[in-house]
Every structure is written in C-alpha cells, then in structure tokens.
PDB file of N, CA and C in Angstrom:
ATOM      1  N   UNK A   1       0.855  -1.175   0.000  1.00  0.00           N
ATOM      2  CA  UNK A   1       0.000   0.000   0.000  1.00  0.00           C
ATOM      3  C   UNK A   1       0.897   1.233   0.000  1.00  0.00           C
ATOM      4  N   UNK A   2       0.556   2.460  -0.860  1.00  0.00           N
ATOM      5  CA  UNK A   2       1.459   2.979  -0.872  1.00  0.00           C
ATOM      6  C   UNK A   2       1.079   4.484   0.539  1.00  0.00           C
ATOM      7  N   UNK A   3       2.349   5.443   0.733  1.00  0.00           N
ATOM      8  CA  UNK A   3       1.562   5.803   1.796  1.00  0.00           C
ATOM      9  C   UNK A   3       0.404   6.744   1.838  1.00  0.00           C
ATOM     10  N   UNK A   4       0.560   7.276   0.266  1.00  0.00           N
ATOM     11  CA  UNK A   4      -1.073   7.775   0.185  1.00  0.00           C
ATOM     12  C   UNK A   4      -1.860   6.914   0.613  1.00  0.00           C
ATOM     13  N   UNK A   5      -2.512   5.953  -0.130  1.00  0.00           N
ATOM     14  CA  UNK A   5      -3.442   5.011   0.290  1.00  0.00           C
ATOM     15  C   UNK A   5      -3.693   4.493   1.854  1.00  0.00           C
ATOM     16  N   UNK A   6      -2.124   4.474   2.630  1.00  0.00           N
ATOM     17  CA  UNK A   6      -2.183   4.389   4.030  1.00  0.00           C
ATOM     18  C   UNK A   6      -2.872   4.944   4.579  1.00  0.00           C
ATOM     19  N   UNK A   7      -2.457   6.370   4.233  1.00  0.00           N
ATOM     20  CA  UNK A   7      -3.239   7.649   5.055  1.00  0.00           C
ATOM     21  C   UNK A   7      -4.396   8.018   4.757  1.00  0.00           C
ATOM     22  N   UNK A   8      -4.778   7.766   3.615  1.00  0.00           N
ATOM     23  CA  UNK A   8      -6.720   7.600   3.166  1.00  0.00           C
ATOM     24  C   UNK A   8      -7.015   6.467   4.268  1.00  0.00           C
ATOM     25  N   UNK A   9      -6.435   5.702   4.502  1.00  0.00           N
ATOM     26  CA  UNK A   9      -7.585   4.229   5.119  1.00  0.00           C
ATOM     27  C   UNK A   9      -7.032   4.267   6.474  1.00  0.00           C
ATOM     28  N   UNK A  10      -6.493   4.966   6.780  1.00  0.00           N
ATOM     29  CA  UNK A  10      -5.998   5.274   8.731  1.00  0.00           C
ATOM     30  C   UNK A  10      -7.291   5.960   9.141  1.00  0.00           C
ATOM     31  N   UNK A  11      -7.897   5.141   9.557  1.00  0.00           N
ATOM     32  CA  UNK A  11      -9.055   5.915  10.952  1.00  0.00           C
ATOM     33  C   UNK A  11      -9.259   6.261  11.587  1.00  0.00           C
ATOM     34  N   UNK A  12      -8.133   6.431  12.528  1.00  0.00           N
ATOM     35  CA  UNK A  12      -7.093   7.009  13.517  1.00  0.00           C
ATOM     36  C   UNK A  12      -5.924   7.998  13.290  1.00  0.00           C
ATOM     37  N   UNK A  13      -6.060   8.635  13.784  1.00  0.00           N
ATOM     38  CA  UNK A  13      -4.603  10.056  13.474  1.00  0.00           C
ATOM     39  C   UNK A  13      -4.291  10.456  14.477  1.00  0.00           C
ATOM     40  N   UNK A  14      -3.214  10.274  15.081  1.00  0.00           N
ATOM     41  CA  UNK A  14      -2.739  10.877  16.462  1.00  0.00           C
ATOM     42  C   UNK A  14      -1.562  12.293  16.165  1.00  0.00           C
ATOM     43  N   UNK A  15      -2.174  13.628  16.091  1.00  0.00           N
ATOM     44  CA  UNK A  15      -1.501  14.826  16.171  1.00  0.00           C
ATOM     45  C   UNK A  15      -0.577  15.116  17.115  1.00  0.00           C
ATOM     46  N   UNK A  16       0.618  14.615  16.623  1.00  0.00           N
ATOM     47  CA  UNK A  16       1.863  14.683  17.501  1.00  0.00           C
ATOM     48  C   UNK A  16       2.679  15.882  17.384  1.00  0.00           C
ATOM     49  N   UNK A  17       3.873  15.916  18.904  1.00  0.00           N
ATOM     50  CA  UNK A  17       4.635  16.969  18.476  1.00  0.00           C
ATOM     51  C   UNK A  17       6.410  16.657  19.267  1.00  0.00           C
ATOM     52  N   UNK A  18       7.456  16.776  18.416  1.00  0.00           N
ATOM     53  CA  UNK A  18       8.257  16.364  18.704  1.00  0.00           C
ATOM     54  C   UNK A  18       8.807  16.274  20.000  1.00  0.00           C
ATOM     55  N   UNK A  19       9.199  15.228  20.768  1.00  0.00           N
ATOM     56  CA  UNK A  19       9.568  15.294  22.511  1.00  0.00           C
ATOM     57  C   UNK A  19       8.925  15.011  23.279  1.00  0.00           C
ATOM     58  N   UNK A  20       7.282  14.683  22.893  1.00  0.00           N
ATOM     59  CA  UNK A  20       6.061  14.527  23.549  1.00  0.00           C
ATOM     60  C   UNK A  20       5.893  13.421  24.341  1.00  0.00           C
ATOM     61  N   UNK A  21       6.288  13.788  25.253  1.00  0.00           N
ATOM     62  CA  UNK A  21       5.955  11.931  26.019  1.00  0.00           C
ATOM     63  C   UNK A  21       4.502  11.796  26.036  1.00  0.00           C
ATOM     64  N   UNK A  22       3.784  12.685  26.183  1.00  0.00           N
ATOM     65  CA  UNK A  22       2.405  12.192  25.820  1.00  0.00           C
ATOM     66  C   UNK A  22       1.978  11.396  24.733  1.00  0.00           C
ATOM     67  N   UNK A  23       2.402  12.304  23.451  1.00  0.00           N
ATOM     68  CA  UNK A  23       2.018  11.495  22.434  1.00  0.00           C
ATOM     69  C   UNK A  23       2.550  10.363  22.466  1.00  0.00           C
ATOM     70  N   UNK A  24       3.823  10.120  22.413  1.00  0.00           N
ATOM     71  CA  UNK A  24       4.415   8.768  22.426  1.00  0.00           C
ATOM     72  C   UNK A  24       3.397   7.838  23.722  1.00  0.00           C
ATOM     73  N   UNK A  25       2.899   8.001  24.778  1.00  0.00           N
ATOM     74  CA  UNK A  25       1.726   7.518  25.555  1.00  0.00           C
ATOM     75  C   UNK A  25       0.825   7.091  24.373  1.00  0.00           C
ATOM     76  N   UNK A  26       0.386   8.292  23.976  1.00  0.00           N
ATOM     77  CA  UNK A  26      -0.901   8.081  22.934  1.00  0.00           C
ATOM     78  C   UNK A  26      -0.825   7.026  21.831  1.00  0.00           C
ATOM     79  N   UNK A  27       0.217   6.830  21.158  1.00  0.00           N
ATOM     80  CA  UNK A  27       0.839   6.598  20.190  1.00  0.00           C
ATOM     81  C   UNK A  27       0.742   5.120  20.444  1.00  0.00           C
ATOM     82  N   UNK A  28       0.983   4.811  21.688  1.00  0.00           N
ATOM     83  CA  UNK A  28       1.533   3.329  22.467  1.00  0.00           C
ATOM     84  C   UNK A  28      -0.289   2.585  22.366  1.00  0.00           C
ATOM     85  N   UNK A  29      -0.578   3.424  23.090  1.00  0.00           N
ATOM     86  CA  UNK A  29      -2.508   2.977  23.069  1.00  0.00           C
ATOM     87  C   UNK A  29      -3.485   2.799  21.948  1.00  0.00           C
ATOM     88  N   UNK A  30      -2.957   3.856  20.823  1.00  0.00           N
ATOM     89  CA  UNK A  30      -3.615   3.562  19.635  1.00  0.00           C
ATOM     90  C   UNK A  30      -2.785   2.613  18.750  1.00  0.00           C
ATOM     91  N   UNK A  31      -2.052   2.006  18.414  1.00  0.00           N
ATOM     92  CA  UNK A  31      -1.326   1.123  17.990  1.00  0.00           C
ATOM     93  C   UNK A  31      -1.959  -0.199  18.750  1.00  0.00           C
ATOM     94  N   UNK A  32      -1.772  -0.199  20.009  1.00  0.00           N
ATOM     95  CA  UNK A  32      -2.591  -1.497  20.912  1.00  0.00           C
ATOM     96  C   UNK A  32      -3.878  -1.759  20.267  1.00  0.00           C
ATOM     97  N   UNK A  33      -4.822  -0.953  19.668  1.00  0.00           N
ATOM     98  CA  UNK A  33      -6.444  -0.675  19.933  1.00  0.00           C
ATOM     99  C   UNK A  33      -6.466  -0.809  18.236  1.00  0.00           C
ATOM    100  N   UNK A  34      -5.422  -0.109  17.993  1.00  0.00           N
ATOM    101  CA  UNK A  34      -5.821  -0.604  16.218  1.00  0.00           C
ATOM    102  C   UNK A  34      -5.417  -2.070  15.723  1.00  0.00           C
ATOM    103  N   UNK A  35      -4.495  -1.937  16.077  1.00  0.00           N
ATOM    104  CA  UNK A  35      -3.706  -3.447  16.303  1.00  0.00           C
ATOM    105  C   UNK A  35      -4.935  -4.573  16.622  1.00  0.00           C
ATOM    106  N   UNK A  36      -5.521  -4.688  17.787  1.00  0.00           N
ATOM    107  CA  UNK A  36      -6.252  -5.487  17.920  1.00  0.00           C
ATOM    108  C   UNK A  36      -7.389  -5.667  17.151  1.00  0.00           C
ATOM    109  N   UNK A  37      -8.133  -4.778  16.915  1.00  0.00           N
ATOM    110  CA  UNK A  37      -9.281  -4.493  15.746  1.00  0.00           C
ATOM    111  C   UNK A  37      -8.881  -4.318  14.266  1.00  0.00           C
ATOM    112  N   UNK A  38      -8.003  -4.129  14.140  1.00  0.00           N
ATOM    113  CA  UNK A  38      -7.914  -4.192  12.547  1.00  0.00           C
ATOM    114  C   UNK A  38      -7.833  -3.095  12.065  1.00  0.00           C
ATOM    115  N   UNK A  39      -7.484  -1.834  12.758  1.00  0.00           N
ATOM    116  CA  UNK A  39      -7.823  -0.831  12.283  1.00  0.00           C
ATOM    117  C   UNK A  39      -6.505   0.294  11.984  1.00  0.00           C
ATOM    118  N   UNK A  40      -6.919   1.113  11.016  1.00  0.00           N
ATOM    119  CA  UNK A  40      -5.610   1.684  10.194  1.00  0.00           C
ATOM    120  C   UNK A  40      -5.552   2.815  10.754  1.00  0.00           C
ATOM    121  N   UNK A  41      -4.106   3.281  11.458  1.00  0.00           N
ATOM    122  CA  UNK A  41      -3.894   4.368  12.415  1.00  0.00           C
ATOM    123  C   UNK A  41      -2.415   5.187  11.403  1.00  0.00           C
ATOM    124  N   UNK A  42      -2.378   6.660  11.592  1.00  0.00           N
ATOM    125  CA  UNK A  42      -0.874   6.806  11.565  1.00  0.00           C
ATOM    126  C   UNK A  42      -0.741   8.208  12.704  1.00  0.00           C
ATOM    127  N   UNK A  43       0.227   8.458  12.805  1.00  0.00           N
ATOM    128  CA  UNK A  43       0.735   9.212  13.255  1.00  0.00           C
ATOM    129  C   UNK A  43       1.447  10.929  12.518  1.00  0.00           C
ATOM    130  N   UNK A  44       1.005  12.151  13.050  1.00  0.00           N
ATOM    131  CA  UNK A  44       1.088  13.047  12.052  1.00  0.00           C
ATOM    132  C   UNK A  44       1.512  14.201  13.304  1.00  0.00           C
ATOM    133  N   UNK A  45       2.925  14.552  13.179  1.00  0.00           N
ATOM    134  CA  UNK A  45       3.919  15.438  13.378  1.00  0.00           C
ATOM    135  C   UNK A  45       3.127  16.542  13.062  1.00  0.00           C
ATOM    136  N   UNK A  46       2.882  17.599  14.234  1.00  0.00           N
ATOM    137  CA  UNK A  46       2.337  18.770  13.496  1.00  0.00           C
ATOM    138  C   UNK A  46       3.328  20.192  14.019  1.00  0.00           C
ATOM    139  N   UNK A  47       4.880  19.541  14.073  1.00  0.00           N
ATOM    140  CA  UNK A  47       5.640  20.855  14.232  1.00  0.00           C
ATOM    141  C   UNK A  47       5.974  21.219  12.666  1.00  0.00           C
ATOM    142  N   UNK A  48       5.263  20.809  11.359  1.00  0.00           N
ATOM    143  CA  UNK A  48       6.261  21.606  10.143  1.00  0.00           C
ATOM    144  C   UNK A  48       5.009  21.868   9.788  1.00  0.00           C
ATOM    145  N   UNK A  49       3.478  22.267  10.499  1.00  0.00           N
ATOM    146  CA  UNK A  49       2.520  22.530   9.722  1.00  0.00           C
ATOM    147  C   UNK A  49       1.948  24.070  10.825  1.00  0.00           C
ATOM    148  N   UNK A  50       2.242  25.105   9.816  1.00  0.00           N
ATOM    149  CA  UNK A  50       1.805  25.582  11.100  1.00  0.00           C
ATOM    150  C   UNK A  50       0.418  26.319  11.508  1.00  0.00           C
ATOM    151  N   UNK A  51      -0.138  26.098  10.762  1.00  0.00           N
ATOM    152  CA  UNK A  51      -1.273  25.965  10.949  1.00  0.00           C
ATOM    153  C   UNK A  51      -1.811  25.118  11.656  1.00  0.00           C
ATOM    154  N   UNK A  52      -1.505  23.369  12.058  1.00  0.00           N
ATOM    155  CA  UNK A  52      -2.068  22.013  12.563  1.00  0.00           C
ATOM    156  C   UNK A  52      -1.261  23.154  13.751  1.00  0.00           C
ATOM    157  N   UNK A  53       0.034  23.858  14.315  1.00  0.00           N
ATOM    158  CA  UNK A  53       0.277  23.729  15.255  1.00  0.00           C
ATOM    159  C   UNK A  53       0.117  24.932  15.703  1.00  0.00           C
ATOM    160  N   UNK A  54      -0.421  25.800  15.425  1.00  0.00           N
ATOM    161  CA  UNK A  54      -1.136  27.265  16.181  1.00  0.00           C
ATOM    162  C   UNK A  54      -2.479  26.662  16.217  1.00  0.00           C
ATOM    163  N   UNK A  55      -3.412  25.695  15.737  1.00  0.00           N
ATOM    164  CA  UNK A  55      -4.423  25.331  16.406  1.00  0.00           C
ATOM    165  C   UNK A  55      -4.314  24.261  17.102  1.00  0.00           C
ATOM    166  N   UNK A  56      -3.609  23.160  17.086  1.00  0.00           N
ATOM    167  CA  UNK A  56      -3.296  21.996  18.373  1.00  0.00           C
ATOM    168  C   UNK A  56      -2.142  22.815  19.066  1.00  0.00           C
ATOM    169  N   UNK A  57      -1.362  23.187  18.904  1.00  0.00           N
ATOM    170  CA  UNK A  57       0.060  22.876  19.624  1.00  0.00           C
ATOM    171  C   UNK A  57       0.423  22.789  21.250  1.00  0.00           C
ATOM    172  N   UNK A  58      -1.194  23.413  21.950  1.00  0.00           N
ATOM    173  CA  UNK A  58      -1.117  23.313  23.144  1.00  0.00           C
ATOM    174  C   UNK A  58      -1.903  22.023  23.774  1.00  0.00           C
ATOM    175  N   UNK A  59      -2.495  21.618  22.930  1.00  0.00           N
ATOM    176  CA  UNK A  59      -3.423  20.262  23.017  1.00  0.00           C
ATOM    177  C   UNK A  59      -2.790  18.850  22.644  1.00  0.00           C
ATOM    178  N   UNK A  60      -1.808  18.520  22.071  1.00  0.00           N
ATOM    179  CA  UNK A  60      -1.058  17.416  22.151  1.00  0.00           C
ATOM    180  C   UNK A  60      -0.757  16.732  22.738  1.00  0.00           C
ATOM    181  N   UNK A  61      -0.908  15.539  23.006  1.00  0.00           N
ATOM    182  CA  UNK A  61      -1.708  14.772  21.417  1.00  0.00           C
ATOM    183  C   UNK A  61      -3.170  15.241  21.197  1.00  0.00           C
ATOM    184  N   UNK A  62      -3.799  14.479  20.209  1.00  0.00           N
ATOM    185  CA  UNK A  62      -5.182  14.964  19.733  1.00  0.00           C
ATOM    186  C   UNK A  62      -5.386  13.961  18.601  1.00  0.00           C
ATOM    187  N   UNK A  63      -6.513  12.911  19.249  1.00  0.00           N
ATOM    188  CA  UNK A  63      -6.639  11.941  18.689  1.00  0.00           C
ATOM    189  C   UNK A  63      -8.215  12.533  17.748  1.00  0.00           C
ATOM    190  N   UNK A  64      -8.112  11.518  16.443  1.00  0.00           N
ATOM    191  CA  UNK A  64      -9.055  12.041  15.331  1.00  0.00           C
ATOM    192  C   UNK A  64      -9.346  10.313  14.977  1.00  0.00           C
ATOM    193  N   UNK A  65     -10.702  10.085  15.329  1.00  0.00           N
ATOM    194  CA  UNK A  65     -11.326   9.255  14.944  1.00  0.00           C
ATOM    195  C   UNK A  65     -11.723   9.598  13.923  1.00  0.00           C
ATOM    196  N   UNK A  66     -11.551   8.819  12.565  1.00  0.00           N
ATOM    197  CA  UNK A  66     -13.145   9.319  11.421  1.00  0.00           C
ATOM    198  C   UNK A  66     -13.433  10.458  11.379  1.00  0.00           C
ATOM    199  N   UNK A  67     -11.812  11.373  11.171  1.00  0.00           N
ATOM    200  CA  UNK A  67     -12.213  12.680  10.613  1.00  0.00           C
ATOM    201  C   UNK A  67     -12.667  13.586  11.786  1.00  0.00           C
ATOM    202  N   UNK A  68     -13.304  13.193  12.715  1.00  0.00           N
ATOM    203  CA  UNK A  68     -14.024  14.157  14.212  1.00  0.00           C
ATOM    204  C   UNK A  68     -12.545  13.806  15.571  1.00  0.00           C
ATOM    205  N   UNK A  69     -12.283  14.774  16.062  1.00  0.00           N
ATOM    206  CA  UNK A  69     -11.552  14.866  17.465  1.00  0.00           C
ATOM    207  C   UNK A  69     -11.983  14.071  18.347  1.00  0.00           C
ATOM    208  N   UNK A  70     -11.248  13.147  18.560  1.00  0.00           N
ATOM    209  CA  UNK A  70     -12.266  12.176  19.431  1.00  0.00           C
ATOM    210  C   UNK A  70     -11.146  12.670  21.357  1.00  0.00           C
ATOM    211  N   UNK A  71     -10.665  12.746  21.711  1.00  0.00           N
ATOM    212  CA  UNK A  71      -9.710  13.322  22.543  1.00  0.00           C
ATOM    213  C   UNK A  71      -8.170  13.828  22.500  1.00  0.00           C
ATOM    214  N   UNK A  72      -7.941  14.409  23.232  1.00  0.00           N
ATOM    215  CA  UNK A  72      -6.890  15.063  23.234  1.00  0.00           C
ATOM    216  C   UNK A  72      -5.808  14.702  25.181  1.00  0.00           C
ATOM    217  N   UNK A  73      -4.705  14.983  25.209  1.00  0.00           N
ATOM    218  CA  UNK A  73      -3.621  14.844  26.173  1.00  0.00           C
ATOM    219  C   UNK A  73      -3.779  13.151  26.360  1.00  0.00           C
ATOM    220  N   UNK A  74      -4.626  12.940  26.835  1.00  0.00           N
ATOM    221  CA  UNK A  74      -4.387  11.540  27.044  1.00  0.00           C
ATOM    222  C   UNK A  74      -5.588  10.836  26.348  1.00  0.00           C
ATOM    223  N   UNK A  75      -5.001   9.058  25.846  1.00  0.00           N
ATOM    224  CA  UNK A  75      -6.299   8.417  25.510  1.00  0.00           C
ATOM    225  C   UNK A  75      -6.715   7.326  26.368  1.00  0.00           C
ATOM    226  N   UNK A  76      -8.060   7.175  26.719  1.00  0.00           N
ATOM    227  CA  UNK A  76      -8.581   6.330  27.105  1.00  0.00           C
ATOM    228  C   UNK A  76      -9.048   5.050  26.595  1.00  0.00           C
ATOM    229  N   UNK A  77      -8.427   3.618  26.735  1.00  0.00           N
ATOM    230  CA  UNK A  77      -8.422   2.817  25.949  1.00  0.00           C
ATOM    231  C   UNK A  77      -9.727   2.127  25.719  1.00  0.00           C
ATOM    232  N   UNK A  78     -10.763   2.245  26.700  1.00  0.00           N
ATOM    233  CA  UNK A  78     -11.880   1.642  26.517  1.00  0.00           C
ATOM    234  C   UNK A  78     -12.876   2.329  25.439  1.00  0.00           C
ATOM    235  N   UNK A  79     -12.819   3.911  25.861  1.00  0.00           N
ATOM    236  CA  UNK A  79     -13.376   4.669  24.999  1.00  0.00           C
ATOM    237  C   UNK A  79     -13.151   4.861  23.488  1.00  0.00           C
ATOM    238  N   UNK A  80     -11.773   4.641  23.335  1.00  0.00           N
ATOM    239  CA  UNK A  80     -11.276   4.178  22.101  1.00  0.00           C
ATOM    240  C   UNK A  80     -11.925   3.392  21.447  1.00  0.00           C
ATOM    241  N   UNK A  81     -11.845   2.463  22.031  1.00  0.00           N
ATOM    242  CA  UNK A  81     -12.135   0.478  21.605  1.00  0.00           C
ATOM    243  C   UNK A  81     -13.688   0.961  21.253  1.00  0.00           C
ATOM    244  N   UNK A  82     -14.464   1.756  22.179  1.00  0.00           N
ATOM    245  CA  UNK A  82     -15.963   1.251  21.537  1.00  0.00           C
ATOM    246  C   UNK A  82     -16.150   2.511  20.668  1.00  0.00           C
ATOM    247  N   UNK A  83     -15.506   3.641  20.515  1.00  0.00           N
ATOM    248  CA  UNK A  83     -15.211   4.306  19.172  1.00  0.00           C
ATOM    249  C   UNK A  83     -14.587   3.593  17.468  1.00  0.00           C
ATOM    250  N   UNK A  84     -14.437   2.579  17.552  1.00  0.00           N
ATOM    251  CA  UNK A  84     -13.853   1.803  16.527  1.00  0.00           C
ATOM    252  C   UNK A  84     -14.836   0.756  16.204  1.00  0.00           C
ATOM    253  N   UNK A  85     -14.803   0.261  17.682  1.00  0.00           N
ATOM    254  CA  UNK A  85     -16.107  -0.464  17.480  1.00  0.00           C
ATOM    255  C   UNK A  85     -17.256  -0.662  16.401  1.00  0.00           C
TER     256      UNK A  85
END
C-alpha cells in the first residue's frame, strides 16, 4: 500500500509533536487498539505545519477518529475500543 493510500484508510490520526511523552503515551494505546481491531492508524507530526500547530500545539496529542476529534492529552483505551467499534 502505498503511503497515500495508508493515510486515506488510517481511521485514527494521532496529532503529535516532537519530545512529547504524551504522544508517544498516545501513540503506544492507539497502535494497541488498532492493532487489535484491525484498524488503520498513523501518526502526524504537526511541528512543520503551522497551521495544525497554532491550532493543536497546546493540546497534544489529539486523537481524530473518522475525521471528528475524538480526545486530546491523554487516551482512554476503553473509549477508544468502543469508538472503533
């Protein structure tokens, strides 16, 4: 798959920012949760966009289910799971 096509079929997007132990938290949980379900996640650096990072940059991470914000700083794995669901 090439990584266009990746990033069309990732259902999951975790808005990261370099150094983040959070995200890397986040990162750890959605990988678990996609992983188990089948589901296509990536990960998206938003220090070279700056636009993604004058509107997240204080909210990182910032998880995006299906296009909608589904949480932000930390994720909750259950809530996840029945968001994918």
């Amino acid at each position: 798959m090439s990584d266009a096509a990746a990033a069309t079929a990732a259902r999951v997007v975790v808005l990261s920012r370099s150094g983040c132990h959070l995200c890397a938290d986040a990162c750890a949980v959605v990988a678990r949760v996609a992983a188990d379900l089948g589901v296509g996640w990536r990960e998206q650096d938003i220090d070279g966009d700056a636009g993604l990072t004058a509107q997240w940059g204080e909210y990182v991470p910032v998880v995006v289910v299906d296009g909608e914000v589904h949480t932000w700083f930390r994720v909750d794995e259950a809530r996840l799971r029945a968001a994918l669901g």
